[in-house]
Protein backbone atom coordinates (compact mmCIF):
# COMPACT_ATOMS: atom_id res chain seq x y z
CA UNK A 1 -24.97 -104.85 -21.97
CA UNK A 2 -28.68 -104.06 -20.47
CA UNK A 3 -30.50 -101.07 -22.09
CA UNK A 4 -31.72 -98.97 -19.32
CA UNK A 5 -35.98 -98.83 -19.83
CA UNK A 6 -37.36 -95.14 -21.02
CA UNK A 7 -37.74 -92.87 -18.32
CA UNK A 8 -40.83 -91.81 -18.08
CA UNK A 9 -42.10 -88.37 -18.02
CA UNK A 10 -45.25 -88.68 -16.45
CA UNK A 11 -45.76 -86.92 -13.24
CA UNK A 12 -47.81 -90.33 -10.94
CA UNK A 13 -48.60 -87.89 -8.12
CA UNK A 14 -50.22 -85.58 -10.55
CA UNK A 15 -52.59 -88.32 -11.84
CA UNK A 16 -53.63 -89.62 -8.48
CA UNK A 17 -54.49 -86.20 -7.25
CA UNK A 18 -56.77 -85.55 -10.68
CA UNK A 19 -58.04 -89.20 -9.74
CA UNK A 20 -59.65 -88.16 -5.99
CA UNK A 21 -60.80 -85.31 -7.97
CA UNK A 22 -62.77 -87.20 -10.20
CA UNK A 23 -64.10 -89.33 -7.33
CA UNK A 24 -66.44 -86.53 -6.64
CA UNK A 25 -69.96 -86.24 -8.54
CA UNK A 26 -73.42 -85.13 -7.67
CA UNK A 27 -74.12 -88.38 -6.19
CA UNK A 28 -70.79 -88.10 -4.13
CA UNK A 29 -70.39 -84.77 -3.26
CA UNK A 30 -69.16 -85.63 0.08
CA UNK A 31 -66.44 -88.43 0.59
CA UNK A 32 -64.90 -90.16 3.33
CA UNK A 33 -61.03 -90.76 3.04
CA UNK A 34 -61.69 -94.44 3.02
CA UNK A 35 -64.86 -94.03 0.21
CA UNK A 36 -61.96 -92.15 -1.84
CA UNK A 37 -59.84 -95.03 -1.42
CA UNK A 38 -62.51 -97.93 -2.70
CA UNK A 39 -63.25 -95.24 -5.47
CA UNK A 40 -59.87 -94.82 -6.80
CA UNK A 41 -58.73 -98.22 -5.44
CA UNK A 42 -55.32 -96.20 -4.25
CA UNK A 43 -53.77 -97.04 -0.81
CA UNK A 44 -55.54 -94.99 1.96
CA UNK A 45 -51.79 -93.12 2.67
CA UNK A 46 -51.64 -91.88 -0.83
CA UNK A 47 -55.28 -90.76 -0.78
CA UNK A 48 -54.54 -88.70 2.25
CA UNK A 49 -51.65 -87.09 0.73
CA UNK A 50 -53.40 -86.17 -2.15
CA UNK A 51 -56.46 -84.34 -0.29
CA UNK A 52 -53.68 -82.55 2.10
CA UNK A 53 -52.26 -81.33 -0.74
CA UNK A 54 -55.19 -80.48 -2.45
CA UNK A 55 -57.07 -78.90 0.34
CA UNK A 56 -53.63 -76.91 1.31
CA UNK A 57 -53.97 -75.59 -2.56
CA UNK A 58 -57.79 -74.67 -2.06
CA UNK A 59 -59.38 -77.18 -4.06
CA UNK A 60 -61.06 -79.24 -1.53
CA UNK A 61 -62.16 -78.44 2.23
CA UNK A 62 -62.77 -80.96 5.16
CA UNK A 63 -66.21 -80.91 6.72
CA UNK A 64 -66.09 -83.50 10.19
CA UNK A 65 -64.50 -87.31 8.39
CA UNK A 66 -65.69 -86.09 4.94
CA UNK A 67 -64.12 -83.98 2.18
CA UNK A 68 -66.02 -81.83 -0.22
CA UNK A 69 -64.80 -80.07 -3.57
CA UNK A 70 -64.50 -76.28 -3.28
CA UNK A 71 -65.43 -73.99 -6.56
CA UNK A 72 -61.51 -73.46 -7.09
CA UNK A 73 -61.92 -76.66 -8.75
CA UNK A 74 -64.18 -75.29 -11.22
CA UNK A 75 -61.00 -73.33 -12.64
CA UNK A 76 -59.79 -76.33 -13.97
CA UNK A 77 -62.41 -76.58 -16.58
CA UNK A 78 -62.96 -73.12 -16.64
CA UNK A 79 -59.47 -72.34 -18.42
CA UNK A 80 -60.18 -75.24 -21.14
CA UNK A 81 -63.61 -73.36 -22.17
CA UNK A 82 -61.76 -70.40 -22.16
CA UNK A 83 -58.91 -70.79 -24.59
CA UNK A 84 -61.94 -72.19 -26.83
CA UNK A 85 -63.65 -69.32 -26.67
CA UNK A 86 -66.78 -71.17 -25.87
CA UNK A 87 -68.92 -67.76 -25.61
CA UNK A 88 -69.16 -67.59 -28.91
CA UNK A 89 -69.48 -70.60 -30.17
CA UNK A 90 -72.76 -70.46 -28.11
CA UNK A 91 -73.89 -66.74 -28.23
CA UNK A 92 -73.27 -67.13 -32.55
CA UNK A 93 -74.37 -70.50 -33.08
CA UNK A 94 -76.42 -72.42 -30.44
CA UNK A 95 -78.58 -70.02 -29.54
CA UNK A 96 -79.59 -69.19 -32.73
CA UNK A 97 -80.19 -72.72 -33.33
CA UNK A 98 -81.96 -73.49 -30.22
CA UNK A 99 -84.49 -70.10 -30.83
CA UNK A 100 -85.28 -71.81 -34.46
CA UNK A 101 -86.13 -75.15 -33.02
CA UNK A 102 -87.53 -73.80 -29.88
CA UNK A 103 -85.51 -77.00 -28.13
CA UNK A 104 -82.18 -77.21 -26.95
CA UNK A 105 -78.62 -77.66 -29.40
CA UNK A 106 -74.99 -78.51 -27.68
CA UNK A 107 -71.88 -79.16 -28.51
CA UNK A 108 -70.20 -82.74 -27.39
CA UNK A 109 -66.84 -83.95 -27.50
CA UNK A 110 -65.51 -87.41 -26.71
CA UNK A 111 -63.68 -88.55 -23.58
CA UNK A 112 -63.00 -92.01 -23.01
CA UNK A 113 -66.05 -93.95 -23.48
CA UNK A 114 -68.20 -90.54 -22.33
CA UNK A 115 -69.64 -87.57 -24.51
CA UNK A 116 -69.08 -84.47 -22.13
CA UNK A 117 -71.08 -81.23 -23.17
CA UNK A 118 -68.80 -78.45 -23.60
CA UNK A 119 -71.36 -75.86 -24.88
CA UNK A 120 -75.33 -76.15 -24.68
CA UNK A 121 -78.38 -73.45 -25.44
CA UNK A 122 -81.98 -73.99 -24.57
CA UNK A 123 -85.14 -71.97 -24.76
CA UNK A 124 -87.01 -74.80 -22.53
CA UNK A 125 -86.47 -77.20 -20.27
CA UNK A 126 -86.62 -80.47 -21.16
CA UNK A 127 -87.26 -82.92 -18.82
CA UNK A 128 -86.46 -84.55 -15.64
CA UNK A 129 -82.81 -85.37 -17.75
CA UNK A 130 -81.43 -81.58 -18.38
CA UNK A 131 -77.85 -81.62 -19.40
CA UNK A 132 -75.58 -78.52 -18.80
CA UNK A 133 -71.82 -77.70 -19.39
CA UNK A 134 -69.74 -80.40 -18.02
CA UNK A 135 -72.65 -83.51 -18.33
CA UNK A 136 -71.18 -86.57 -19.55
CA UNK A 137 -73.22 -89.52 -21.14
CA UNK A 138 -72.38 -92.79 -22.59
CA UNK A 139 -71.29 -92.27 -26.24
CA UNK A 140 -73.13 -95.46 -27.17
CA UNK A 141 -76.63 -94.21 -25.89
CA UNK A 142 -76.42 -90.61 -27.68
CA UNK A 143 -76.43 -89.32 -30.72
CA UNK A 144 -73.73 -87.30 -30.21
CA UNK A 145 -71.87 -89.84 -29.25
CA UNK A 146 -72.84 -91.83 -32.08
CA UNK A 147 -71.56 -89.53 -34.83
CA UNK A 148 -68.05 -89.33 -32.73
CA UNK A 149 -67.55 -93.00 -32.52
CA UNK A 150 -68.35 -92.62 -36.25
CA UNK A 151 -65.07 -90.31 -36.73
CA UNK A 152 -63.08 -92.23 -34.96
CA UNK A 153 -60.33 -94.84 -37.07
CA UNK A 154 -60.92 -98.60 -36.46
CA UNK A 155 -58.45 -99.15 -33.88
CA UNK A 156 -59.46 -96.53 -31.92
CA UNK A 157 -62.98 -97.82 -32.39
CA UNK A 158 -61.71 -101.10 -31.84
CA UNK A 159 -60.07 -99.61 -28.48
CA UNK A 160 -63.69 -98.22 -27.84
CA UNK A 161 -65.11 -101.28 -27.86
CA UNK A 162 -63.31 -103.22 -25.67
CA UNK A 163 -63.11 -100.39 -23.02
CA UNK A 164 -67.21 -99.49 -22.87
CA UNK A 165 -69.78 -100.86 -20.87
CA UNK A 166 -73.25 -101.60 -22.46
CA UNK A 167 -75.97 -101.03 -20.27
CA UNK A 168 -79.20 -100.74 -20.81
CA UNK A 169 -80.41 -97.33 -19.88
CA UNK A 170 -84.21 -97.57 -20.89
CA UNK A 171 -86.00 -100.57 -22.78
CA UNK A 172 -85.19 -99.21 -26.30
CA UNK A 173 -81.23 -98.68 -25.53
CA UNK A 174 -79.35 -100.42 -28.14
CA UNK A 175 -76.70 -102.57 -25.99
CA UNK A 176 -75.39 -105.20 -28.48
CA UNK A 177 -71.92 -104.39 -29.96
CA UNK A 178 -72.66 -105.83 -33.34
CA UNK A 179 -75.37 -104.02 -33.61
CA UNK A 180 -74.08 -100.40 -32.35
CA UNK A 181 -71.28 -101.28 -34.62
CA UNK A 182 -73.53 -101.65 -37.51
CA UNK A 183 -75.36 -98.25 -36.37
CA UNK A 184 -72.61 -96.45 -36.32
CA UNK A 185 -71.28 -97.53 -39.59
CA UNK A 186 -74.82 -96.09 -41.00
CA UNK A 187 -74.13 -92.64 -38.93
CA UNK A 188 -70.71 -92.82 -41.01
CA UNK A 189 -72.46 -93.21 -44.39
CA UNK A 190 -75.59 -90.81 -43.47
CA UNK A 191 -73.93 -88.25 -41.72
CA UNK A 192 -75.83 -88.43 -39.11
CA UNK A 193 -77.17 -89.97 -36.25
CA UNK A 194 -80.46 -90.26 -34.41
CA UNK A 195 -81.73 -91.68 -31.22
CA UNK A 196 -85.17 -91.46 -29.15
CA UNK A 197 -86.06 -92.91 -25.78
CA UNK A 198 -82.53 -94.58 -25.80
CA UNK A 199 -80.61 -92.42 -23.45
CA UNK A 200 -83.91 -91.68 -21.13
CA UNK A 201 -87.41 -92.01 -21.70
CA UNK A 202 -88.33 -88.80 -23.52
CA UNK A 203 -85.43 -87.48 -25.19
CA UNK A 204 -85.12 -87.34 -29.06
CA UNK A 205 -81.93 -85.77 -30.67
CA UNK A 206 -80.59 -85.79 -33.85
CA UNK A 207 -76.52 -84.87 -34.16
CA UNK A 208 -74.15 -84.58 -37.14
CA UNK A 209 -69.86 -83.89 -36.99
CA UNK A 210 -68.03 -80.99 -36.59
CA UNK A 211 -65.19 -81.38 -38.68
CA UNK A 212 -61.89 -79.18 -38.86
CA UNK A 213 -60.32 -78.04 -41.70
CA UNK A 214 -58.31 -81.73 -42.19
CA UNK A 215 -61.75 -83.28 -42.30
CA UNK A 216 -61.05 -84.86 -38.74
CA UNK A 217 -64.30 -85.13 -36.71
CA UNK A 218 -63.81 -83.07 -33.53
CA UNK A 219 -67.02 -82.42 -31.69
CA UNK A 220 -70.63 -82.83 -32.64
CA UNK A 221 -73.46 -80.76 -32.77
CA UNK A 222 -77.17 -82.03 -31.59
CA UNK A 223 -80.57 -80.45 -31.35
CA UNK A 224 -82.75 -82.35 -29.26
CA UNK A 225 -86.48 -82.58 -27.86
CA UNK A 226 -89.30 -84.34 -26.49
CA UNK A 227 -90.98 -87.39 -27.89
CA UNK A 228 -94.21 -85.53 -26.77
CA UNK A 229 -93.20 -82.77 -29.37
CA UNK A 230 -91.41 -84.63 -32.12
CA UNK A 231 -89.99 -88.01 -33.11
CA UNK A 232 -86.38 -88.58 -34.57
CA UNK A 233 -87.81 -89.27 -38.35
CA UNK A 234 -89.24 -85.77 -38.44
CA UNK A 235 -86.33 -84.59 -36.76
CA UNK A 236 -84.23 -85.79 -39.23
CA UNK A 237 -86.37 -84.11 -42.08
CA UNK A 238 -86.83 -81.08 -40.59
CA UNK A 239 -83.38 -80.37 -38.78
CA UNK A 240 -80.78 -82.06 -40.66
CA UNK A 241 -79.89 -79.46 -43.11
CA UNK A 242 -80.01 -76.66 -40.17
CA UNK A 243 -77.50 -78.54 -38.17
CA UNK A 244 -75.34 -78.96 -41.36
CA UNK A 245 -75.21 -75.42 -41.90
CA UNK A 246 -74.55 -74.65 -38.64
CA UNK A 247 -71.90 -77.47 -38.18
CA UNK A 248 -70.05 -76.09 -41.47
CA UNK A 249 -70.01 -72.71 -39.95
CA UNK A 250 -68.03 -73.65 -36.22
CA UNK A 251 -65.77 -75.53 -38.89
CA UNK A 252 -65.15 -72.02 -40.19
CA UNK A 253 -64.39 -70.53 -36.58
CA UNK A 254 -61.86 -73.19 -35.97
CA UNK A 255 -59.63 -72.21 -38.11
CA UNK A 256 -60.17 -68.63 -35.92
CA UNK A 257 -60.08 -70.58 -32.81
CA UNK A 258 -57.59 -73.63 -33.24
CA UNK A 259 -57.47 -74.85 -29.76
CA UNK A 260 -60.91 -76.25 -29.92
CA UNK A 261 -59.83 -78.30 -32.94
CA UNK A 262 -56.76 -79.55 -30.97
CA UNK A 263 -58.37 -79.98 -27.54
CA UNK A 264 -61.21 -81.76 -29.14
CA UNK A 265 -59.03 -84.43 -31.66
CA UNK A 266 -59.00 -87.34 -30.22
């Protein structure tokens, strides 16, 4: 007698319509049908259902042949910096940081191979690269990123490294896997990580964990500058206590907030 296979849960039309979503980026802001399609690599057919739908719900619009996201879309990640209770994290804790450094601090959390900023506070602008709520970077080129991939268990790591691209993003991005695997064993040990002109010419940041109260690395916390201003071995002497103290106190408000220590678990 032949076991019927586990029906599956997951809703398919719900992932394809997140999918033409996600097609859209400041480079893209206005797709064709067919561009959607090659994006996505769906079947035109399904693509048009899924902007029907979603322009019938008021998350995209039609302009001529091309589609464009409307700023419903930004409730989507609006509700997931809400139940975190991002305000606060920022008003309490970045800001303060960022006014002591006179450069910027954020808070990053992992997402496939990606670091995506989910809080940031600056009291200058820093270059021709500015990052905001909602910027993602590869997790290999940050430091951020560096000091998740850090947390994460060795299959997952494993997973990580199998699933990345290396590219190299300026002349001084580290791009060999041996050698990022060897870094971020170090940010493991140190409790830290540091990078300079790796992610774009210019930018020096030093980050350490956030952990929760199981000692699980959830997000990380970076203050970063310009190479004009600073270099990452002063950085490191000068900042690396501040951003421990400050990293010990958001542990502290998630066990106020617990959402942003689920949401952020990977």
């Amino acid at each position: 007698m032949k076991t019927k296979p586990a029906r599956r849960e997951a809703m398919g039309g719900l992932a394809k319509g997140l999918s033409v979503i996600r097609a859209f980026t400041r480079e893209s802001a206005a797709l064709s049908l067919s561009e959607i399609a090659a994006l996505t690599r769906m079947p035109a057919a399904t693509v048009r259902r899924c902007l029907l739908t979603l322009e019938e719900l008021g998350y995209v619009v039609r302009n001529g042949r091309q589609f464009v996201l409307r700023p419903k879309v930004l409730e989507l990640g609006g509700a997931y910096l809400e139940s975190m209770n991002i305000e606060h994290l920022t008003k309490t804790h970045l800001e303060e940081l960022a006014s002591k450094t006179g450069d910027s601090a954020a808070l990053c959390v992992l997402d496939g191979t990606d670091i995506i900023y989910v809080a940031r506070a600056s009291v200058r602008t820093l270059m021709r690269l500015e990052a905001h709520v909602g910027s993602r970077f590869p997790a290999y080129a940050t430091s951020m990123g560096r000091v998740l991939l850090a947390g994460l268990g060795a299959e997952q790591l494993k997973s990580y490294f199998s699933k990345a691209d290396f590219v190299a993003l300026t002349d001084k991005t580290v791009t060999d896997p041996d050698q990022l695997r060897q870094i971020i064993e170090e940010c493991r040990s140190n409790g830290y990580s540091a990078v300079e002109d790796e992610l774009a010419y210019g930018v020096v940041a030093l980050a350490v964990p956030v952990v929760d109260h199981r000692g699980h690395v959830v997000a990380a916390l970076n203050s970063s500058g310009h190479s004009r201003r600073t270099t990452k071995v002063k950085m490191v002497r000068e900042r690396f206590s501040m951003l421990q103290i400050v990293s010990r106190q958001i542990t502290a408000d998630l066990r106020r907030v617990p959402a942003l220590s689920l949401s952020t678990y990977l």
